[in-house]
N, C-alpha and C. Protein backbone atom coordinates (compact mmCIF):
# COMPACT_ATOMS: atom_id res chain seq x y z
N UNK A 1 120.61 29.87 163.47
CA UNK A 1 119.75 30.87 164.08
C UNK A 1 118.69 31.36 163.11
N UNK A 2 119.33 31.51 161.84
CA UNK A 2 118.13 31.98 161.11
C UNK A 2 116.94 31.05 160.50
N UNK A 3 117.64 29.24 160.83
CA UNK A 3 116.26 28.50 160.66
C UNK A 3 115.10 28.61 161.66
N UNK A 4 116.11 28.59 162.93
CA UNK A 4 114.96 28.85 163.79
C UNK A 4 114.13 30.05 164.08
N UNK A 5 114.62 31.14 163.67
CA UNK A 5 114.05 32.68 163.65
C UNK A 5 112.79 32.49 162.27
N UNK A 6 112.56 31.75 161.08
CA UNK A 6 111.85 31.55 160.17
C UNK A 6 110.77 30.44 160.81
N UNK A 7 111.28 29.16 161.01
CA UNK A 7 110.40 28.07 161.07
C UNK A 7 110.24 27.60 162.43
N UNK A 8 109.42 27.63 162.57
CA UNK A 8 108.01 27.11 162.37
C UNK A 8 107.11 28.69 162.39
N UNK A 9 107.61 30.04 162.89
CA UNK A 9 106.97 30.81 163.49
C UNK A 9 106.64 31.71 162.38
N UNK A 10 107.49 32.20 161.67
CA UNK A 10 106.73 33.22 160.26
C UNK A 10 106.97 32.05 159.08
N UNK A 11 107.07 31.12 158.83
CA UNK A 11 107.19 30.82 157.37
C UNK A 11 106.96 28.91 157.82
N UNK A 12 106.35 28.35 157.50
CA UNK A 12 105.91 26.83 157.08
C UNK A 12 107.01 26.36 155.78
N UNK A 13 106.29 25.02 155.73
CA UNK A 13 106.94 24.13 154.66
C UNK A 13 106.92 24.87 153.28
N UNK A 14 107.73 24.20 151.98
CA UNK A 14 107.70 24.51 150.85
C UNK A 14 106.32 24.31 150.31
N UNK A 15 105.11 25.30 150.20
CA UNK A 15 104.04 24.81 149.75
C UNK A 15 103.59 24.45 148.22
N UNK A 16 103.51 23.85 147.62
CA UNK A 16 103.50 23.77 145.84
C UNK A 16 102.51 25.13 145.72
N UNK A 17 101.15 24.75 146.39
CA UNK A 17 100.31 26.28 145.83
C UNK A 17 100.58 27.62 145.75
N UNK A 18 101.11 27.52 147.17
CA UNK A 18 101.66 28.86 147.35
C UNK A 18 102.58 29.45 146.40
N UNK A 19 104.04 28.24 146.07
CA UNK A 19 104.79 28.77 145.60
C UNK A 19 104.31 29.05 144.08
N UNK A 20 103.93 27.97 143.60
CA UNK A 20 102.91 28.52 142.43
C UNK A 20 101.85 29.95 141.94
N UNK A 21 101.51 30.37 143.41
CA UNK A 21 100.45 31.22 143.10
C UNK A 21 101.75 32.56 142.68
N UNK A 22 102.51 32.68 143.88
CA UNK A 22 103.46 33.33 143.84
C UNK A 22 104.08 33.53 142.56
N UNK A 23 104.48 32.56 141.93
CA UNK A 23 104.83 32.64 140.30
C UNK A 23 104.14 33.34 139.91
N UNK A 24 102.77 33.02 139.64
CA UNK A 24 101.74 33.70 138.73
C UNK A 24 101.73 35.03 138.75
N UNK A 25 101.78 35.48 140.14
CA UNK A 25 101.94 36.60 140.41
C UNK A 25 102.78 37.85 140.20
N UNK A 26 103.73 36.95 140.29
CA UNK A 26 105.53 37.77 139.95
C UNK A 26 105.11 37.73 138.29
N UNK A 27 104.91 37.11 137.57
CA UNK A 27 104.68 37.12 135.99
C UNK A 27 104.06 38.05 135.49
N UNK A 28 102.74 38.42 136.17
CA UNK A 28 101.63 38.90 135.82
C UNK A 28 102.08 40.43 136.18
N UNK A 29 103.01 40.75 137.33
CA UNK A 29 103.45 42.00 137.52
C UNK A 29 104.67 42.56 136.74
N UNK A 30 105.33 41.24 136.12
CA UNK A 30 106.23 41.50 134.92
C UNK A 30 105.23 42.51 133.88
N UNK A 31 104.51 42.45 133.16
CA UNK A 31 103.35 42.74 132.31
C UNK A 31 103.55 43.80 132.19
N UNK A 32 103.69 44.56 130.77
CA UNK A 32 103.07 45.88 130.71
C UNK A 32 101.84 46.52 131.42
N UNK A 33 101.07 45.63 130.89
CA UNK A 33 99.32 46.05 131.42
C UNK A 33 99.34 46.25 133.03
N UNK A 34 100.00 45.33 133.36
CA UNK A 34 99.75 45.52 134.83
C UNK A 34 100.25 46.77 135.42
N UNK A 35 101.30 47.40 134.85
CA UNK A 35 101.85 48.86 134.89
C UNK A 35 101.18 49.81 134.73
N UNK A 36 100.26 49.55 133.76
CA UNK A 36 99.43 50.51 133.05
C UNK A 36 97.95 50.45 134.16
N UNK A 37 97.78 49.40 134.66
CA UNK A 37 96.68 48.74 135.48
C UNK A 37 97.17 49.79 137.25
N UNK A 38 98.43 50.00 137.30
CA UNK A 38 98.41 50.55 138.67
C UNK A 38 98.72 51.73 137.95
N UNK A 39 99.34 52.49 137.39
CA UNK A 39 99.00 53.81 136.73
C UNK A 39 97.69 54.22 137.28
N UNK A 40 96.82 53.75 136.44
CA UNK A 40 94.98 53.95 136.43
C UNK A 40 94.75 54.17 137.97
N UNK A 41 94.94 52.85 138.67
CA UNK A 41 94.88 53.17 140.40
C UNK A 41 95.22 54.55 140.84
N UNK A 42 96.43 54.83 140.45
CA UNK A 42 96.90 56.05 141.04
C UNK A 42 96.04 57.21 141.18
N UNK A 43 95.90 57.17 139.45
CA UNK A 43 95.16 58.04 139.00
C UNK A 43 93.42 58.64 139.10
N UNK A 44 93.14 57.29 139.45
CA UNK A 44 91.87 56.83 139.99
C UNK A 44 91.67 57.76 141.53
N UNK A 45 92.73 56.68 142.36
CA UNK A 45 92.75 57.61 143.79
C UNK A 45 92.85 58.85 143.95
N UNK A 46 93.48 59.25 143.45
CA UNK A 46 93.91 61.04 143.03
C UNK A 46 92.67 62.35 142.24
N UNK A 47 92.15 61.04 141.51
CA UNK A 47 90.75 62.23 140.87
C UNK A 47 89.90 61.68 142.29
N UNK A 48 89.85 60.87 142.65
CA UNK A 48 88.65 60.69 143.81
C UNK A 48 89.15 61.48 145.29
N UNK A 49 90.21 61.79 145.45
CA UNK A 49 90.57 62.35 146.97
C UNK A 49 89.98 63.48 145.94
N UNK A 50 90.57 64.25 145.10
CA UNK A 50 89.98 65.40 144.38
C UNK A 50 88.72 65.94 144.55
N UNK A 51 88.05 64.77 143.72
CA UNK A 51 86.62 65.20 144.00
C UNK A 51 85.93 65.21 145.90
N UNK A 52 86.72 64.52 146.30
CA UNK A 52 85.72 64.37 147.98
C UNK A 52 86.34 65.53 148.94
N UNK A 53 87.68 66.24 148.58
CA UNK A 53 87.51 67.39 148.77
C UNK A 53 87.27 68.57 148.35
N UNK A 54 86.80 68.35 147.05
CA UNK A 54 85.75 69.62 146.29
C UNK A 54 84.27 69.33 147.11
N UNK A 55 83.90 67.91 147.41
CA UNK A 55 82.54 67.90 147.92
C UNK A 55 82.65 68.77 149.19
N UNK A 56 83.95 68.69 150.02
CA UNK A 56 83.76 69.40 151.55
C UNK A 56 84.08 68.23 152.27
N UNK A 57 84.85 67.22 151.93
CA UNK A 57 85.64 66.13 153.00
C UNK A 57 86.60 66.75 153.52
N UNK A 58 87.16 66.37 154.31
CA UNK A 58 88.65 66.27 155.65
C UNK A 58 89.05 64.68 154.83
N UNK A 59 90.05 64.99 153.87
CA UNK A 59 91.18 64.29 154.31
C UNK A 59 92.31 63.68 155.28
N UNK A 60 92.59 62.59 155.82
CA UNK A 60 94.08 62.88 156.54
C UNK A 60 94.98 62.87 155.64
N UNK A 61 95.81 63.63 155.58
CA UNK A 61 97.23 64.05 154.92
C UNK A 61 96.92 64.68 153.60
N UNK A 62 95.28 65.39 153.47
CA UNK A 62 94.97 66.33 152.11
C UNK A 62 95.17 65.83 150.82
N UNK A 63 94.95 64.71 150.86
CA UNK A 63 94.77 63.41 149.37
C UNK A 63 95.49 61.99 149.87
N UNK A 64 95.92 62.10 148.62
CA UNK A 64 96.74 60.27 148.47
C UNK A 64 97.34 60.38 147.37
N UNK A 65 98.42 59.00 148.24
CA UNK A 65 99.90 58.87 147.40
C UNK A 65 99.59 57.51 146.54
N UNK A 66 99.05 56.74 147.16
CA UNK A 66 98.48 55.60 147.11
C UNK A 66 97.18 55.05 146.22
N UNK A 67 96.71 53.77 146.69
CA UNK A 67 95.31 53.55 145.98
C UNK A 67 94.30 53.31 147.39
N UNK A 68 94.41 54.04 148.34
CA UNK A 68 93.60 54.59 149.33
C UNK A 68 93.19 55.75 149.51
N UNK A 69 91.98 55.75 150.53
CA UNK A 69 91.99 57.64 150.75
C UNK A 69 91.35 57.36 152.10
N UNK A 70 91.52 58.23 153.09
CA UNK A 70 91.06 58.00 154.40
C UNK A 70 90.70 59.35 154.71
N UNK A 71 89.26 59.11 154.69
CA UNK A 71 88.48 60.49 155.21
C UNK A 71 88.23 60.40 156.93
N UNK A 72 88.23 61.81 157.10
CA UNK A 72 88.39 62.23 158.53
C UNK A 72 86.68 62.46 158.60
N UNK A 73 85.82 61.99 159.81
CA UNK A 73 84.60 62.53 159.57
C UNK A 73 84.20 63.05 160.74
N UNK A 74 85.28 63.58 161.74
CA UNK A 74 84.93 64.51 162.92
C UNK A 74 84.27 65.45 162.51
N UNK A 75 85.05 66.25 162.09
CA UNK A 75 83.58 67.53 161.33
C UNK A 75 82.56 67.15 161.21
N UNK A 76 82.28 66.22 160.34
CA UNK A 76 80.91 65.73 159.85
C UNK A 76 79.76 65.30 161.33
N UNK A 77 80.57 64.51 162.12
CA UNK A 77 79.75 64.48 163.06
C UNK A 77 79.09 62.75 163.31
N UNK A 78 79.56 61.87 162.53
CA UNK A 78 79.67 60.74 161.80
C UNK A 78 80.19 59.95 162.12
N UNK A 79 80.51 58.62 162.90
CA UNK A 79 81.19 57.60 163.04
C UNK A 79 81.34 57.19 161.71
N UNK A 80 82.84 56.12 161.27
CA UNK A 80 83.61 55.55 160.48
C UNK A 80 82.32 54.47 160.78
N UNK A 81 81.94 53.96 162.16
CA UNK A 81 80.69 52.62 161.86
C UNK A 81 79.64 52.91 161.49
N UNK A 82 78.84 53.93 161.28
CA UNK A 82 77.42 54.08 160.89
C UNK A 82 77.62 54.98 159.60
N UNK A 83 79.27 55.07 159.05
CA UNK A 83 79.64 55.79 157.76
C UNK A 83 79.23 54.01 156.86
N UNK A 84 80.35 53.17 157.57
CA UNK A 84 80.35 52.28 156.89
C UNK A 84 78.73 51.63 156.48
N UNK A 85 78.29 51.85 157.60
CA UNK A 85 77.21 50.72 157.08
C UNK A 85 76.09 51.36 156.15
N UNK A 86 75.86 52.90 156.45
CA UNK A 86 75.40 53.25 155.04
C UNK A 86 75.52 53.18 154.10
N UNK A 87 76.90 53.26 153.79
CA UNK A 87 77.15 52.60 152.11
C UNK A 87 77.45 51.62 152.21
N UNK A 88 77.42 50.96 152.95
CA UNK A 88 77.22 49.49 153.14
C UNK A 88 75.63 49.21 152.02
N UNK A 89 74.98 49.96 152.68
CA UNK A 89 73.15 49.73 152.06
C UNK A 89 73.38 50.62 151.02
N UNK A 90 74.08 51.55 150.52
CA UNK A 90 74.12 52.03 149.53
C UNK A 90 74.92 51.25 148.27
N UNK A 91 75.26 50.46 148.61
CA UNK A 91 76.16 49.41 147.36
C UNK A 91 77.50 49.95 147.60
N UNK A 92 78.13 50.23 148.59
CA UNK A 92 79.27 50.86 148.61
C UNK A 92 80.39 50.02 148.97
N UNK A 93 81.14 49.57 149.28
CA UNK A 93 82.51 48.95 150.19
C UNK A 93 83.27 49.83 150.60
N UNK A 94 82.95 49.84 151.94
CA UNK A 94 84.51 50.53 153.20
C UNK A 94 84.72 50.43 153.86
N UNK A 95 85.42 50.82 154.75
CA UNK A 95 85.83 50.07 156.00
C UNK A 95 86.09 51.30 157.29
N UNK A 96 85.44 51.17 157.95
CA UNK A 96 85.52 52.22 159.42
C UNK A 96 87.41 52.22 159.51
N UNK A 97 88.01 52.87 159.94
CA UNK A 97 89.34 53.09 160.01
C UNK A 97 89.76 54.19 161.20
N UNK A 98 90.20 53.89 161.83
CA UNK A 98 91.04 54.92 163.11
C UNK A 98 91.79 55.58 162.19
N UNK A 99 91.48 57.14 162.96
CA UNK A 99 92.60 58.16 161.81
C UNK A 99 93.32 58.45 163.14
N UNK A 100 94.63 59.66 163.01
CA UNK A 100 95.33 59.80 163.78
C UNK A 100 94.96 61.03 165.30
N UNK A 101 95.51 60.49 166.08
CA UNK A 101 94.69 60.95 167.53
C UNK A 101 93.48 60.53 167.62
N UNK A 102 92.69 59.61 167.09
CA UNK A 102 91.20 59.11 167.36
C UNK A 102 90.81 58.88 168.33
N UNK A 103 89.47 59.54 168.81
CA UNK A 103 89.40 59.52 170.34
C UNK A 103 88.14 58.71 170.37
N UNK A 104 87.82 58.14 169.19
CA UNK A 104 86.84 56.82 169.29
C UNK A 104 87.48 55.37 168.95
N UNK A 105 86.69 54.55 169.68
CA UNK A 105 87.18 53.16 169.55
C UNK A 105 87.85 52.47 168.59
N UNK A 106 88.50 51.06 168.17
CA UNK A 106 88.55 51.03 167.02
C UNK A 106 87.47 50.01 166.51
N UNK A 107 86.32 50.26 167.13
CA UNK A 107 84.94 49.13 166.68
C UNK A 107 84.45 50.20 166.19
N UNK A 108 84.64 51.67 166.45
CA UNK A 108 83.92 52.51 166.08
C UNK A 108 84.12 53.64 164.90
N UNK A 109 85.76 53.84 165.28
CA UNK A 109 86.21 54.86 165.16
C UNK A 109 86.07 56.35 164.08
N UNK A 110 86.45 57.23 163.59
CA UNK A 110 86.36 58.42 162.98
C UNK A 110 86.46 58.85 161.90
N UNK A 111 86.77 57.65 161.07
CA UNK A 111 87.62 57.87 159.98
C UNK A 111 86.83 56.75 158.97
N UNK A 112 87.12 57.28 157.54
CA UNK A 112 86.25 56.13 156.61
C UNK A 112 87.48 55.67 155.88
N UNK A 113 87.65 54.39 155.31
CA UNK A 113 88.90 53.99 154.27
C UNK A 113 88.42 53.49 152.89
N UNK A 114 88.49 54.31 152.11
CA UNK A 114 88.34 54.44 150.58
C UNK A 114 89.53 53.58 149.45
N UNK A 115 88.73 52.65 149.09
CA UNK A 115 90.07 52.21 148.26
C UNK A 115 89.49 51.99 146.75
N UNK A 116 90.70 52.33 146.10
CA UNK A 116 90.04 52.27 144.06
C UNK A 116 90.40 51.39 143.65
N UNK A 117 91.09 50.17 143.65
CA UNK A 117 91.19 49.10 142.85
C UNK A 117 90.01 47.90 142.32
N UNK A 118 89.51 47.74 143.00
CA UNK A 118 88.15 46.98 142.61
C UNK A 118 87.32 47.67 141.24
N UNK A 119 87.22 48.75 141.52
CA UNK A 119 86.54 50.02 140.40
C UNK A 119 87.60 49.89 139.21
N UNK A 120 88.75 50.56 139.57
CA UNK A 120 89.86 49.91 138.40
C UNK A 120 89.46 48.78 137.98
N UNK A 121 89.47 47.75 138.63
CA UNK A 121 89.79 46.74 138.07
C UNK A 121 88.64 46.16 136.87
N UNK A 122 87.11 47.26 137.31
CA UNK A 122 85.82 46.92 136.67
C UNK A 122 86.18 47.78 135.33
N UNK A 123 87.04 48.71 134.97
CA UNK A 123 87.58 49.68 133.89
C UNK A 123 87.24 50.92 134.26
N UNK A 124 86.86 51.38 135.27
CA UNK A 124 86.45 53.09 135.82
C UNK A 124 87.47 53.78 135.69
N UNK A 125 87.38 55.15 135.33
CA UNK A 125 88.59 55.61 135.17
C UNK A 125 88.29 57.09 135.93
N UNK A 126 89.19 58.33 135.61
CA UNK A 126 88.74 59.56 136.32
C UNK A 126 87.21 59.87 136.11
N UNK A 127 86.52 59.72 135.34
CA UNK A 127 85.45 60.30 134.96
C UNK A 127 84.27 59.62 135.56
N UNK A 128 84.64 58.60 135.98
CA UNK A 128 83.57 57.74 137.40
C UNK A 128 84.07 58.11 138.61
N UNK A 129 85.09 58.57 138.60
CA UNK A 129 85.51 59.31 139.82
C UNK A 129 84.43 60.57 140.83
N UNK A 130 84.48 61.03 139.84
CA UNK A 130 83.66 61.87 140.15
C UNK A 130 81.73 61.78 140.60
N UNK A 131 81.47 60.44 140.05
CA UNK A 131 80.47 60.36 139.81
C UNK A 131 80.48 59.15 141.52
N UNK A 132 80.85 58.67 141.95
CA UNK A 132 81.24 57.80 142.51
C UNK A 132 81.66 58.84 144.10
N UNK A 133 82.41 60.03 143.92
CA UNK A 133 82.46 61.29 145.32
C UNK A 133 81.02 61.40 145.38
N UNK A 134 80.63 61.33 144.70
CA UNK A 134 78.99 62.05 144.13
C UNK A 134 77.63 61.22 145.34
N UNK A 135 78.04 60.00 145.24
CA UNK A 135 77.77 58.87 145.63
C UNK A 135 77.74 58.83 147.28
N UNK A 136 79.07 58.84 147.37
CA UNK A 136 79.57 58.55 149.06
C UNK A 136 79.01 59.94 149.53
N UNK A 137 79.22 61.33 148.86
CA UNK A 137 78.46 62.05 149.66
C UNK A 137 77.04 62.34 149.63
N UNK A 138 76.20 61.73 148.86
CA UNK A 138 74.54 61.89 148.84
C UNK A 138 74.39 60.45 150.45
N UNK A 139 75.17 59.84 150.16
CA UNK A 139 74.78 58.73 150.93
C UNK A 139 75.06 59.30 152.45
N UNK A 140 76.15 59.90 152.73
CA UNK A 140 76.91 60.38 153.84
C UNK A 140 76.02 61.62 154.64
N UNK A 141 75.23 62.24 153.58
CA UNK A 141 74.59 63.58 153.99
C UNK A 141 73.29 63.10 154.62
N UNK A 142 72.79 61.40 153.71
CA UNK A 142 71.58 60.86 154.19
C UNK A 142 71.48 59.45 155.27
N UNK A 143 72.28 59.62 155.77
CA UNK A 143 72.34 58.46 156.77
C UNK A 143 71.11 57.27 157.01
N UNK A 144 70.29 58.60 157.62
CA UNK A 144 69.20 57.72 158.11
C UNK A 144 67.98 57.57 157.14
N UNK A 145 68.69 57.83 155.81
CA UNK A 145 67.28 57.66 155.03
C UNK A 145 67.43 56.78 154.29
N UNK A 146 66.77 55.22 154.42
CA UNK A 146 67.03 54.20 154.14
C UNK A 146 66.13 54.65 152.27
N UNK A 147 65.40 55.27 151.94
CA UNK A 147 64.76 55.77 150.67
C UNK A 147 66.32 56.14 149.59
N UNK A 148 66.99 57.21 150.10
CA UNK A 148 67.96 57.66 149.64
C UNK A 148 69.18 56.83 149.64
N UNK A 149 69.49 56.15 150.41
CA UNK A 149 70.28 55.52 150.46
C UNK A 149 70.14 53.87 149.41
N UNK A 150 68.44 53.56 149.02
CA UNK A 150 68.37 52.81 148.44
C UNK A 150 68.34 53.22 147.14
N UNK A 151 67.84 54.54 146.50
CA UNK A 151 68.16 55.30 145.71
C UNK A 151 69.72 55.21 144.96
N UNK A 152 70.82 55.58 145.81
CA UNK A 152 72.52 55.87 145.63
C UNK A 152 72.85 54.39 144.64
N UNK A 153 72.02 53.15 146.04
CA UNK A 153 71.91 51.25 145.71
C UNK A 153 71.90 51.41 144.34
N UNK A 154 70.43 52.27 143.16
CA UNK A 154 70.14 51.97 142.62
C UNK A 154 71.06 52.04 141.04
N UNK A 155 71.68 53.56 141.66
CA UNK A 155 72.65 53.94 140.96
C UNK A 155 73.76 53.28 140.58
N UNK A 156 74.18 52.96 141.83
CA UNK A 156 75.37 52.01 142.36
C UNK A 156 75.41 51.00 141.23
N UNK A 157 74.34 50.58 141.01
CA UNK A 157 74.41 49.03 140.80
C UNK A 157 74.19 49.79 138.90
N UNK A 158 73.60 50.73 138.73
CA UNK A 158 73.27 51.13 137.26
C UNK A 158 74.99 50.87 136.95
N UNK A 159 75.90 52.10 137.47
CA UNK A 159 76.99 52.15 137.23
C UNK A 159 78.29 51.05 136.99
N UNK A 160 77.84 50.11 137.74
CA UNK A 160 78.91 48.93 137.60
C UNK A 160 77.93 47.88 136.38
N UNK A 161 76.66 48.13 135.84
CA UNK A 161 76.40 47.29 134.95
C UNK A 161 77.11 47.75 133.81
N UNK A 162 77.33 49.18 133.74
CA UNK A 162 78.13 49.97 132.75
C UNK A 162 80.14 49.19 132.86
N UNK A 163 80.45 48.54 133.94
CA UNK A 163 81.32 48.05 133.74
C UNK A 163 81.57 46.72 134.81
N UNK A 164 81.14 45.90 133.84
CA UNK A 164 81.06 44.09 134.47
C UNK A 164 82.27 43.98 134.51
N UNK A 165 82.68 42.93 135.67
CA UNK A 165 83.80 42.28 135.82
C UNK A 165 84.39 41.64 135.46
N UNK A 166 83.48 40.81 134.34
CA UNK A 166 83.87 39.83 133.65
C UNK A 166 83.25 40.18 132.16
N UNK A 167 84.22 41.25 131.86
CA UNK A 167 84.41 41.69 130.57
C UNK A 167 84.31 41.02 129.42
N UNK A 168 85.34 39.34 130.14
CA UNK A 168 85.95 39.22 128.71
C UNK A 168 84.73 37.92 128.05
N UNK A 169 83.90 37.55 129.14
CA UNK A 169 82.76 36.74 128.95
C UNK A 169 81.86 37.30 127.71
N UNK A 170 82.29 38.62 127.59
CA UNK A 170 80.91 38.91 126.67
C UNK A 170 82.38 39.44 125.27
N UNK A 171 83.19 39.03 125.20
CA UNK A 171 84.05 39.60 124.35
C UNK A 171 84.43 41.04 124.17
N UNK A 172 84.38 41.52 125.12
CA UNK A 172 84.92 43.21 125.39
C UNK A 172 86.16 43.14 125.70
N UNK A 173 86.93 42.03 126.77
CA UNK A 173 88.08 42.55 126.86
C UNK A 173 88.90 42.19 125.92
């Protein structure tokens, strides 16, 4: 019963890549650093719900436990889709998200989804946190001003030259 409850329907053949990648993975989370690497996340998420409700955000559930944050933007007045796509043009990444009781679509819906690992992962720590709330709400306040919003772009992009992804190319990491 339990071959057939696995295969063919949640789980395929023994894949070499897969199971390989999987290794890598399990290893790499063995790691100190990598401990120290979701620490930072935490910590990351936590100064940033911080700062976006010092700016005057609606949280759902009044921060994060996590390395998400999901802003409520009924107040604001704001679809999660025309949230997204401003910082979309602002150099931003997010994702429209249904919050709870949403009485808009989910092509549309109410809610914005904030996540810090990418930023982690560039070396940002609390102190871009802040600078980064700073960000989503100049962009959020200016919707329709493609000037300002290319402005936030310009920043955007200042700020992550301050921390490349590929650190170790230039011998930093």
């Amino acid at each position: 019963r339990l071959n057939k409850g696995l295969f063919p329907g949640i789980q395929g053949g023994p894949l070499m890549h897969i199971i390989t990648a999987k290794a890598v993975a399990f290893e790499e989370a063995l790691m100190p650093e990598f401990s120290d690497y979701q620490k930072q996340v935490l910590m990351n998420a936590k100064e940033l719900a911080g700062e976006l409700l010092a700016a005057g955000f609606d949280l759902v559930s009044g921060g994060t436990d996590n390395h998400l944050i999901l802003i409520d933007l009924t107040r604001m007045g704001i679809t999660g889709k025309d949230a997204e796509t401003a910082l979309g043009k602002a150099g931003i990444v997010v994702n429209k998200n249904s919050i709870p009781f949403d009485k808009r679509g989910p092509r549309v819906t109410s809610g914005l989804r904030v996540g810090v690992p990418a930023v982690t992962s560039r070396g940002m720590k609390e102190k871009e946190m802040k600078t980064v709330a700073g960000f989503i709400k100049k962009a959020l306040e200016n919707l329709e001003s493609d000037d300002i919003l290319m402005g936030v772009r310009e920043a955007v992009v200042s700020l992550c030259g301050d921390f490349p992804v590929y650190r170790y190319l230039d011998g930093e990491a």
